[in-house]
Protein backbone atom coordinates (compact mmCIF):
# COMPACT_ATOMS: atom_id res chain seq x y z
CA UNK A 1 20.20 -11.20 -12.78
CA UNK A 2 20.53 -8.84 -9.90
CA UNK A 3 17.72 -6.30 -12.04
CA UNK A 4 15.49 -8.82 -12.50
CA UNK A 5 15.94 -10.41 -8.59
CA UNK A 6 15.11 -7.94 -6.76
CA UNK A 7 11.89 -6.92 -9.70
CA UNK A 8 10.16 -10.75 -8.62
CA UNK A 9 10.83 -10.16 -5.44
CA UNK A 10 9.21 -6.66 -5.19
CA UNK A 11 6.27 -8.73 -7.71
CA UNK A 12 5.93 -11.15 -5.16
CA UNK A 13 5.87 -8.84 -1.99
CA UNK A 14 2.98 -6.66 -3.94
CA UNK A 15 1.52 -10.01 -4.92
CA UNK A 16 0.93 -11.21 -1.52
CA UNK A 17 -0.72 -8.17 -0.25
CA UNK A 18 -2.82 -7.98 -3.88
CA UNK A 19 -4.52 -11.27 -2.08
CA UNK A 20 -4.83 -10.19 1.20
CA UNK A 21 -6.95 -7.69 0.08
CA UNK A 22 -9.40 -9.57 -2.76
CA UNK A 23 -9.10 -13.20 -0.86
CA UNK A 24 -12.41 -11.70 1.06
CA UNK A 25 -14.12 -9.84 -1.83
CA UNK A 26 -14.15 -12.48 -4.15
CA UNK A 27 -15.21 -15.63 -1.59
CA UNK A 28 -18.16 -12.69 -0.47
CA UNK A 29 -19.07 -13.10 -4.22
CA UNK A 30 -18.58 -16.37 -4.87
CA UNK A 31 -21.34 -17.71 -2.26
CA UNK A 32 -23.18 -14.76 -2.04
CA UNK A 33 -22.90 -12.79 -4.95
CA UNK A 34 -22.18 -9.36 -3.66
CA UNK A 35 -19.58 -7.41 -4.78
CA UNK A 36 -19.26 -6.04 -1.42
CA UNK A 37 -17.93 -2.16 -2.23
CA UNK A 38 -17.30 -1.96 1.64
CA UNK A 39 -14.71 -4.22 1.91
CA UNK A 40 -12.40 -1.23 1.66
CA UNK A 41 -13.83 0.13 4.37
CA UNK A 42 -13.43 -2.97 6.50
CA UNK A 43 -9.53 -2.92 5.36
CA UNK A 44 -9.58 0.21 6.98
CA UNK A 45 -10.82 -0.67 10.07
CA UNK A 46 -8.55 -3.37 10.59
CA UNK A 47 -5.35 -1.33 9.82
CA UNK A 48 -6.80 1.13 12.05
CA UNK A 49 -7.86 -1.51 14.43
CA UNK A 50 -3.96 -2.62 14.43
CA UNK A 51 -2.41 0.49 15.38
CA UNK A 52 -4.67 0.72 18.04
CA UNK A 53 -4.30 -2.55 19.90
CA UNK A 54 -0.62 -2.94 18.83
CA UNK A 55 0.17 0.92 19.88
CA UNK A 56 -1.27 0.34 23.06
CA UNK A 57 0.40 -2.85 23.94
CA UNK A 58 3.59 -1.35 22.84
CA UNK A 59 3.04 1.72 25.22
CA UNK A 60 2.57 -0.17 28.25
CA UNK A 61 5.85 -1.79 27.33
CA UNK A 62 5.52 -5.27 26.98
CA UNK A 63 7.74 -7.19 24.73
CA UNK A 64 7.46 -6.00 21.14
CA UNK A 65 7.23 -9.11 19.45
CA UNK A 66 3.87 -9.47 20.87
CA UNK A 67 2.50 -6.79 18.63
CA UNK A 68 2.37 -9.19 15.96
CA UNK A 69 -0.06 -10.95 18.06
CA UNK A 70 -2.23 -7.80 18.31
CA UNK A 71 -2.04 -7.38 14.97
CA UNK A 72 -3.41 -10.66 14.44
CA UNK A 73 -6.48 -9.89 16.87
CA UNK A 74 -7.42 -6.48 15.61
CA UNK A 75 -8.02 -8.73 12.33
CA UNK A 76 -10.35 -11.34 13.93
CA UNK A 77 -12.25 -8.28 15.86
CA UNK A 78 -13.34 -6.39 13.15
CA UNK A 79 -13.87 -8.97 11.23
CA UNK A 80 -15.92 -11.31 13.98
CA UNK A 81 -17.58 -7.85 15.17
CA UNK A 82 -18.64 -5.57 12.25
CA UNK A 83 -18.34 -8.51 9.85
CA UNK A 84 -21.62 -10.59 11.60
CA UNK A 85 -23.21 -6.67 12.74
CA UNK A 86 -23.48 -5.79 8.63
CA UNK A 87 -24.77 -9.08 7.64
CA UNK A 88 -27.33 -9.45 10.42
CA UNK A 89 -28.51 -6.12 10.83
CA UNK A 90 -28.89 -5.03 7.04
CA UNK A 91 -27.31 -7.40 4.09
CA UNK A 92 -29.84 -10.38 5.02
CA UNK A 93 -32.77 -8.20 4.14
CA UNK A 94 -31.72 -7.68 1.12
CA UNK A 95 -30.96 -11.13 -0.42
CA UNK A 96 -32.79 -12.26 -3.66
CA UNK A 97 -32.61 -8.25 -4.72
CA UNK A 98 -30.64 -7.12 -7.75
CA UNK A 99 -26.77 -7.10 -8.02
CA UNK A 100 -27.00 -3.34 -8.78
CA UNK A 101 -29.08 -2.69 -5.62
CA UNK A 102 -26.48 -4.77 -3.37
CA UNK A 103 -23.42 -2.45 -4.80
CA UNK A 104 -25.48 0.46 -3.81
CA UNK A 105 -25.90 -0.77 -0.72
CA UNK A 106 -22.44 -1.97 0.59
CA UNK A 107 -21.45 1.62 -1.28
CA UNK A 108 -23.56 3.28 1.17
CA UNK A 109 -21.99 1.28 4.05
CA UNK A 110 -18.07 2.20 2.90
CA UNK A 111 -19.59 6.05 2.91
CA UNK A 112 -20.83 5.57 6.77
CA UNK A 113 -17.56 3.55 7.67
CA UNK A 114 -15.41 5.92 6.39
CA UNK A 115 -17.07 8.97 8.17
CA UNK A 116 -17.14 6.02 11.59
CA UNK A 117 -13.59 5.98 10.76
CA UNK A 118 -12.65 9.81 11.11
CA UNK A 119 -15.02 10.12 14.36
CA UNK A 120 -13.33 7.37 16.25
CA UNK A 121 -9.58 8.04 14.55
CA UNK A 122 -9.80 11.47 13.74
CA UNK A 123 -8.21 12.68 10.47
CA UNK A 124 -4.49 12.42 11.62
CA UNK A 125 -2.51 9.70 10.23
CA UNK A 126 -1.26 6.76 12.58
CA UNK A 127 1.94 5.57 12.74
CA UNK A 128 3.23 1.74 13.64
CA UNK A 129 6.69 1.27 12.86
CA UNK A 130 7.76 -1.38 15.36
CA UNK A 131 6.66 -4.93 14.12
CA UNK A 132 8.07 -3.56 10.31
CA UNK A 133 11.27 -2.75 12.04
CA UNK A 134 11.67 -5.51 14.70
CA UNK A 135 12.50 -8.34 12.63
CA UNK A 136 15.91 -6.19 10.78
CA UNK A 137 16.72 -7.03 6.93
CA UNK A 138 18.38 -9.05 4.91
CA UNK A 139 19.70 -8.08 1.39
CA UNK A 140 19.07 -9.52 -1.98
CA UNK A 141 20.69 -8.67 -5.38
CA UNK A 142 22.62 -5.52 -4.04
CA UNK A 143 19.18 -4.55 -2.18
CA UNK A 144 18.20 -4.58 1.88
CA UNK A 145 14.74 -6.06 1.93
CA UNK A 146 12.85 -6.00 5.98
CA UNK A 147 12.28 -9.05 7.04
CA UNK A 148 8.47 -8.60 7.77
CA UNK A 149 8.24 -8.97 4.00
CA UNK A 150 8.79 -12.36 3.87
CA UNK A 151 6.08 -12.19 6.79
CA UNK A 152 3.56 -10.42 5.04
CA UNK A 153 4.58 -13.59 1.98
CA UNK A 154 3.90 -16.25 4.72
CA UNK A 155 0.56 -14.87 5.81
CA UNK A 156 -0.68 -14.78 1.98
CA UNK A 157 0.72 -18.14 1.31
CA UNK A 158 -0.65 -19.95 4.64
CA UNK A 159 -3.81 -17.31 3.73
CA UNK A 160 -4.25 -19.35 0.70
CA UNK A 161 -3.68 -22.46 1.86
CA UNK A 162 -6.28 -22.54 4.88
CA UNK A 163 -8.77 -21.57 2.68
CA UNK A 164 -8.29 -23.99 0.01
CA UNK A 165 -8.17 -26.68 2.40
CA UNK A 166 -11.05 -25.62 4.20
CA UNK A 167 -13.27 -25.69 0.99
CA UNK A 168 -12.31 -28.69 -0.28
CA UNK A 169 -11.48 -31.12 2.62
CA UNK A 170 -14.13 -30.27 5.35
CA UNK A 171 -17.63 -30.93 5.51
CA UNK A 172 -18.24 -27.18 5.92
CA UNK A 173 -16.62 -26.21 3.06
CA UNK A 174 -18.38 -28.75 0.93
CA UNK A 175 -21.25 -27.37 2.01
CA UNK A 176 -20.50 -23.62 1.05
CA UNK A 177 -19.70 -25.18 -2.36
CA UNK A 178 -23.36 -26.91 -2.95
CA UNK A 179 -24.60 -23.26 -2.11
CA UNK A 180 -21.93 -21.54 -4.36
CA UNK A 181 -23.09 -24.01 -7.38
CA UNK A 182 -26.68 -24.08 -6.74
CA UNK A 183 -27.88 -21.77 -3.49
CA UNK A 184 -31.65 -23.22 -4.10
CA UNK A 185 -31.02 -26.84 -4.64
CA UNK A 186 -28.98 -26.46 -1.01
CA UNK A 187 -32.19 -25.42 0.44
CA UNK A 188 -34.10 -27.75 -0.32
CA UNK A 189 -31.56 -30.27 0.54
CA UNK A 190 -31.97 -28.43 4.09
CA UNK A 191 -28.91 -26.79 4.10
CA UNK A 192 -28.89 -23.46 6.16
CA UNK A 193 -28.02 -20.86 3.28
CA UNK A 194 -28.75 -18.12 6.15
CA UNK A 195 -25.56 -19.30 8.29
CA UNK A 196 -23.89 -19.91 5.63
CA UNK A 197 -23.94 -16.56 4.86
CA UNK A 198 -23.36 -14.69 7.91
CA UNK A 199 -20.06 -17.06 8.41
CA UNK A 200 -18.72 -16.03 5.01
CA UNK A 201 -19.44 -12.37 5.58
CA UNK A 202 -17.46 -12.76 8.85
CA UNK A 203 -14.90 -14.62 7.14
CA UNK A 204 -14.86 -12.34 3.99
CA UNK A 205 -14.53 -9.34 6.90
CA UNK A 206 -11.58 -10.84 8.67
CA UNK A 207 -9.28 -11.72 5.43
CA UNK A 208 -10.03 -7.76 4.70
CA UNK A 209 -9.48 -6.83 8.40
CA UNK A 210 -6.19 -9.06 7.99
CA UNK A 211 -4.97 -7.31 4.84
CA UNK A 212 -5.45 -3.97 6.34
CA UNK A 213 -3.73 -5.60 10.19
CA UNK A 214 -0.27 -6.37 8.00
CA UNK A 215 -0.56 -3.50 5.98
CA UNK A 216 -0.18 -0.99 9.07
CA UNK A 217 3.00 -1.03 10.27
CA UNK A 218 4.38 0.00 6.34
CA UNK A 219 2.37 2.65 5.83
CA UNK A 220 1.04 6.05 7.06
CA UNK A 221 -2.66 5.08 8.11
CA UNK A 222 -4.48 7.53 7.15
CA UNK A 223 -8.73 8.65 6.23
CA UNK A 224 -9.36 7.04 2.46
CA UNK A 225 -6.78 4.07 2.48
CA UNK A 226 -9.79 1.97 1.77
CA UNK A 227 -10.73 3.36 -1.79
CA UNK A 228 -6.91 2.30 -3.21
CA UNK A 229 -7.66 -1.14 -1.96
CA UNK A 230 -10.85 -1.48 -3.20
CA UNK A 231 -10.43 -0.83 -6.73
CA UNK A 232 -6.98 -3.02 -7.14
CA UNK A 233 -9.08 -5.57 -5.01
CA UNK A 234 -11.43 -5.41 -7.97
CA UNK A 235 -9.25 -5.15 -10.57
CA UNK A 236 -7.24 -8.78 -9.35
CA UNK A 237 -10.91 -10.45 -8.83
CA UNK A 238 -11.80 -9.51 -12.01
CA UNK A 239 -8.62 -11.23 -13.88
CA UNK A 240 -8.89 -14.16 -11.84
CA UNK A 241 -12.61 -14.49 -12.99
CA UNK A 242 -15.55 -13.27 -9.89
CA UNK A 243 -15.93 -16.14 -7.58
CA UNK A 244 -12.82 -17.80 -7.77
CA UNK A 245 -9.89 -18.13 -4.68
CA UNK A 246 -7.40 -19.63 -7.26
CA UNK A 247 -8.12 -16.95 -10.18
CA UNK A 248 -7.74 -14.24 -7.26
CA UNK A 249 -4.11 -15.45 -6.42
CA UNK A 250 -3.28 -16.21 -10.33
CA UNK A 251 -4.71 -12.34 -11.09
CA UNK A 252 -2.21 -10.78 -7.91
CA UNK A 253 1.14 -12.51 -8.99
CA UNK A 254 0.08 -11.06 -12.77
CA UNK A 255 -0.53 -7.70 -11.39
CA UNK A 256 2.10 -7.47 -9.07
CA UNK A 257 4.92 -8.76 -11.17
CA UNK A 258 3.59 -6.61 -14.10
CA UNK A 259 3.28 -3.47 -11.76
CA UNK A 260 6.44 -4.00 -10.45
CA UNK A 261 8.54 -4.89 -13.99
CA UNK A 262 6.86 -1.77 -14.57
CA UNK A 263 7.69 0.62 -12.02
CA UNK A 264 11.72 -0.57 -12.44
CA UNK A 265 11.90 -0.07 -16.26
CA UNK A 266 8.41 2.30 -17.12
CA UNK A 267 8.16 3.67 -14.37
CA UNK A 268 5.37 6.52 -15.92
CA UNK A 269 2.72 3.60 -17.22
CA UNK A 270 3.10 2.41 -13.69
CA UNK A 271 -0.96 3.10 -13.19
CA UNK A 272 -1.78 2.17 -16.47
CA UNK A 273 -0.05 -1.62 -16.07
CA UNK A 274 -2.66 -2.92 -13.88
CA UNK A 275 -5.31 -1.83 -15.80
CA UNK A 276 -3.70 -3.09 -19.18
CA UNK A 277 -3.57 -6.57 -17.32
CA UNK A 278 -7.29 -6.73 -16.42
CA UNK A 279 -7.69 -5.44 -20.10
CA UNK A 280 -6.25 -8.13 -22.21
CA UNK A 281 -7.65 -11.18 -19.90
CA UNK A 282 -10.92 -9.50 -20.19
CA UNK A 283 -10.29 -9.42 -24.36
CA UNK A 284 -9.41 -12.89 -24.52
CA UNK A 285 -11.66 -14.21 -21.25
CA UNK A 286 -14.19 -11.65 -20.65
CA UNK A 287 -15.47 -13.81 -17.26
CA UNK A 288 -11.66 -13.71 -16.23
CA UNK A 289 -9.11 -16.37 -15.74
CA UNK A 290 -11.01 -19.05 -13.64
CA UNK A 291 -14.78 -17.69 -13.55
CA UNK A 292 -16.72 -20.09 -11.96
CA UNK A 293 -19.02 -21.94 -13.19
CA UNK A 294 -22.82 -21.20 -12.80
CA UNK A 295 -25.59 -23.42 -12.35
CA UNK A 296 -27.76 -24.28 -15.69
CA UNK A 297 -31.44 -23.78 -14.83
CA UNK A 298 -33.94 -26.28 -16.15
């Protein structure tokens, strides 16, 4: 019991920041059906973003705990900045083209971000330590755990939660779900797919700024963090089945209690384990876990 204790909780931990990351990528799908290669990119940015505006409030002093606010912000301003600035200046000129094009494109975008990245940041890597520290530790099966784990839990898990309720209890969300099932039908019902759109870009944008936001203060930032996080992001979508917000959380507690049982007792296949996940789902459900369902065409 004290092995396998600390393993879920390490699952769980790697879980929570497995949706962070893919709660954008696969909602951009969903409605819009882009698999949106620069979401890395905007992860980036927001970690970025984070050590910026929470370095800076920290270095005039002010009380540390507010740097969990500024974490928090440097999420909603990427994401309510360059989010709306993609979709707007270059993604709505492109709707109605082929999936393959769209990749391209959004690939194109994670090259120029990246490059944005090392102009503005430079190529040195960016420290944060002080809202991982502040909160201390507490220890579980023999183990001292920081606190700001459970934090990074409680964003996934109210992450989740605001989501779900926003798609299926408000009239917006209802509405993003008549253009997810049927985007031409909602047209001609007079439903405006165009704003649609640009607000689940923007929201897409944030959840990856937000990822990246928590994600700073336990790493080294550093140029490339982006192309990790796009490919796991990927990989969890793609269990969970394209589309869907419940397959993307099902597909990150698989991967990260799998990664995680793996790194404690294999500790070599450690690479290979996510990628032997997305394997067998895809063998017995090629469309993934919970694909969602597309519209039949008469």
């Amino acid at each position: 019991m004290d092995s396998i204790l600390p393993v879920a909780f390490d699952g769980i931990v790697y879980a929570s920041w497995l949706f962070l990351t893919s709660a954008g990528l696969t909602l951009i799908y969903g409605v819009m059906r882009i698999l949106n290669v620069a979401h890395g990119s905007l992860y980036a940015l927001g970690a970025y973003a984070a050590c910026s505006l929470a370095g800076a409030w920290l270095a005039y002093g002010l009380p540390p705990a507010g740097s969990f606010a500024m974490l928090l912000l440097a999420a909603v301003l990427v994401g309510c900045v360059v989010g709306p600035l993609l979709e707007r200046c270059l993604l709505q000129w492109m709707y109605g083209k082929d999936e393959v094009v769209l990749v391209l494109i959004t690939y194109a975008v994670f090259l120029i971000l990246e490059d944005v990245i090392k102009l503005v940041w430079g190529v040195d890597s960016q420290l944060l330590p002080e809202p991982y520290a502040l909160p201390g530790s507490f220890s579980l099966g023999g183990l001292a755990y920081p606190v700001y784990n459970l934090l990074l839990i409680a964003v996934a898990v109210v992450t989740g939660l605001a989501l779900a309720w926003a798609l299926y209890r408000t009239r917006h969300g209802k509405l993003l779900l008549a253009v997810i099932h049927d985007r031409d039908m909602s047209m001609a019902m007079g439903i405006n797919v165009g704003r649609i759109f640009l607000g689940t870009f923007a929201l897409g944008a944030t959840l990856a700024a937000l990822a990246g936001a928590f994600t700073a203060p336990t790493i080294a930032v550093t140029p490339g963090i982006g192309v990790e996080v796009i490919v796991l992001a990927f990989a969890v979508v793609v269990i969970g089945g394209l589309g869907s917000l419940g397959g993307a959380a099902l597909g990150a507690v698989l991967v990260g209690l799998v990664r995680c049982a793996t790194v404690r007792y294999w500790a070599e296949a450690e690479l290979f384990s996510i990628y032997g996940v997305m394997a067998v789902v895809l063998i017995a459900r090629p469309k993934g876990l919970f694909a969602a369902p597309e519209a039949r065409k008469i």
